[in-house]
C-alpha atoms as a PDB file:
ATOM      1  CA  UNK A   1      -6.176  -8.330 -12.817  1.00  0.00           C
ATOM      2  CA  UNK A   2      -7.425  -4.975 -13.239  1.00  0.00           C
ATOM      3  CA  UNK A   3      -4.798  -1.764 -12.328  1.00  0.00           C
ATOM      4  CA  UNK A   4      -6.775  -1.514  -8.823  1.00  0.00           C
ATOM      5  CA  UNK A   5      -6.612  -4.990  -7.392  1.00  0.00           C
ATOM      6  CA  UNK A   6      -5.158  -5.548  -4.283  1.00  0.00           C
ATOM      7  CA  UNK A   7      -2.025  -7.120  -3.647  1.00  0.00           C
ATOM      8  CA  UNK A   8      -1.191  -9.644  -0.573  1.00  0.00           C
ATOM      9  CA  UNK A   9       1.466  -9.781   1.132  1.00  0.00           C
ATOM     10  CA  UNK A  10       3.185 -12.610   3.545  1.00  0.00           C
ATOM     11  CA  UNK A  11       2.745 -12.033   7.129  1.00  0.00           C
ATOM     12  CA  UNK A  12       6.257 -11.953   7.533  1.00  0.00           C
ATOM     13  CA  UNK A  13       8.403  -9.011   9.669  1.00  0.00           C
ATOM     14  CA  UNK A  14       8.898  -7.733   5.780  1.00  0.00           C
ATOM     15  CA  UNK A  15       5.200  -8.018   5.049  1.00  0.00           C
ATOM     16  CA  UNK A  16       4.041  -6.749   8.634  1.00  0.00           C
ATOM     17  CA  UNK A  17       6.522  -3.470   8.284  1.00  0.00           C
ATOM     18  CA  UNK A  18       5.120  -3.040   4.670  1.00  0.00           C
ATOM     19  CA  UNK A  19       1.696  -2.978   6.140  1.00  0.00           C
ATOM     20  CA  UNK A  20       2.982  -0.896   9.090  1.00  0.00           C
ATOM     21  CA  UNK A  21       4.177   1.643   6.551  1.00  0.00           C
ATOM     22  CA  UNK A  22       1.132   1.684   4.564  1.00  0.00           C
ATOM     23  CA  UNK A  23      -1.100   2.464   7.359  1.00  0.00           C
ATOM     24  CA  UNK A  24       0.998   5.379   9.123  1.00  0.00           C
ATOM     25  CA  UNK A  25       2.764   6.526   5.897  1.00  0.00           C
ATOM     26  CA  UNK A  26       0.521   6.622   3.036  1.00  0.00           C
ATOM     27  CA  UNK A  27       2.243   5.653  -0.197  1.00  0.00           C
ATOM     28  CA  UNK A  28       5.414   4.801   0.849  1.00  0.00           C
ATOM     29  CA  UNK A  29       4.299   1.174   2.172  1.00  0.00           C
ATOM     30  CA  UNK A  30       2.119   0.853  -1.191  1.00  0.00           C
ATOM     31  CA  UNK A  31       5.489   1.172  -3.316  1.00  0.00           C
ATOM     32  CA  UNK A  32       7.186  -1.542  -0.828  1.00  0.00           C
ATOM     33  CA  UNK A  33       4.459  -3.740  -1.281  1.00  0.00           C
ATOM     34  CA  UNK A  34       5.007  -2.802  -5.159  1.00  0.00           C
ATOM     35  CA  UNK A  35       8.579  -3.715  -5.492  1.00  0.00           C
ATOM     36  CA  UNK A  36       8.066  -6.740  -3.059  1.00  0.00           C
ATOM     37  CA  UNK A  37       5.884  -8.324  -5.201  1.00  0.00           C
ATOM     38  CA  UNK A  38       7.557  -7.250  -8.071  1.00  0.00           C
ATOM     39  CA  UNK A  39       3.881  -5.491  -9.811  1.00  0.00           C
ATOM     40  CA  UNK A  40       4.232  -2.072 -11.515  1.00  0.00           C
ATOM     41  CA  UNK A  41       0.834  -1.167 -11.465  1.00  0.00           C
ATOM     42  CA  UNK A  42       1.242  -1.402  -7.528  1.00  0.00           C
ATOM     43  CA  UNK A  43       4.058   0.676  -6.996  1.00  0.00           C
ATOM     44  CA  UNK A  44       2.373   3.486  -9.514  1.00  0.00           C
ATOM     45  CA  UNK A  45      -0.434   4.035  -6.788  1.00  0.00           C
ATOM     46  CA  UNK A  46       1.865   4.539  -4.075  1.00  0.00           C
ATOM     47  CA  UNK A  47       3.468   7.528  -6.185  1.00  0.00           C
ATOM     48  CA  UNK A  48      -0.466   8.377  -6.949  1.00  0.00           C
ATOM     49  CA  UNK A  49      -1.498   8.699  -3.145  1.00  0.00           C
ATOM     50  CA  UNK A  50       1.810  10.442  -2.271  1.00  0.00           C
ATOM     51  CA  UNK A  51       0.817  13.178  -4.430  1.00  0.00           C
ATOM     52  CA  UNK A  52      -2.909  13.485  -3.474  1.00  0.00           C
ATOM     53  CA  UNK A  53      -2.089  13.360  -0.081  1.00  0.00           C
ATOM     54  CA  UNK A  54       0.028  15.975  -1.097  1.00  0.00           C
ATOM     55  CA  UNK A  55      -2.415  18.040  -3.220  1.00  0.00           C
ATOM     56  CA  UNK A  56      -5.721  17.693  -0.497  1.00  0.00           C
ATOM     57  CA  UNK A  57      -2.991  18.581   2.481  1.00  0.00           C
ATOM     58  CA  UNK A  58      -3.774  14.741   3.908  1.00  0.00           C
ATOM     59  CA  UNK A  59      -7.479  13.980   3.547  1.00  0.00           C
ATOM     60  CA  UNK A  60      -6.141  12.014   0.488  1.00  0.00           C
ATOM     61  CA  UNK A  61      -3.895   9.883   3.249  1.00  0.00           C
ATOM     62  CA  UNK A  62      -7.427   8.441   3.999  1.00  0.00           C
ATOM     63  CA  UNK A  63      -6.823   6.272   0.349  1.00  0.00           C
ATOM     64  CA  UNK A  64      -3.659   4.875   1.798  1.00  0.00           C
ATOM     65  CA  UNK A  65      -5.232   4.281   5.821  1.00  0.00           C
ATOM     66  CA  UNK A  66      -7.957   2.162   4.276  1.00  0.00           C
ATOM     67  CA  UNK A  67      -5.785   0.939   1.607  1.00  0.00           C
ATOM     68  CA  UNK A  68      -3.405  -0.674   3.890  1.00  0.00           C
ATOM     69  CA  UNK A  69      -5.847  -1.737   6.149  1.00  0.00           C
ATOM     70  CA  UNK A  70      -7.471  -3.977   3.121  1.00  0.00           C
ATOM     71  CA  UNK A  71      -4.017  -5.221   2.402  1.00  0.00           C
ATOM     72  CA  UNK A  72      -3.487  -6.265   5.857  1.00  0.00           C
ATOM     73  CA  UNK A  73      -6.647  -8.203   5.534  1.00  0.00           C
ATOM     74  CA  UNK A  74      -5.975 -10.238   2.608  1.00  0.00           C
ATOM     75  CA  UNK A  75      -2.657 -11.076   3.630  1.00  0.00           C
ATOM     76  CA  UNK A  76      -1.722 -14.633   3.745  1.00  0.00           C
ATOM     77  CA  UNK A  77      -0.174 -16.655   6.722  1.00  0.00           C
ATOM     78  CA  UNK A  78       2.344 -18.571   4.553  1.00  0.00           C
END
């Protein structure tokens, strides 16, 4: 697994509010998705699009939007 791979996520309220998060608050859902599934490397990009968000004042909250999106998508049922 390389440092950029997707994680998935149950489709669980947990899961689904991780997502949530992801989508409308760039970052933040990637490091609950991080510490949920217990992967360093995850948690580490949610700090990284915090702070380009921050730096391009939000066009980097496009990262996260799509990001989350692609989560949501390989999410699993069980």
């Amino acid at each position: 697994m390389g440092f950029f791979d997707l994680p998935t996520v149950k489709r669980n309220p947990t899961g689904i509010l991780a997502l949530v998060l992801c989508i409308l608050l760039g970052g933040i859902g990637t490091i609950i998705i991080g510490v949920m599934e217990k992967k360093q490397n995850v948690w580490i990009l949610g700090i990284i699009q915090i702070v380009v968000t921050i730096v391009t004042f939000g066009i980097g909250g496009l990262w996260a939007l799509i990001w989350g999106i692609m989560v949501f998508v390989r999410s699993t049922n069980a």
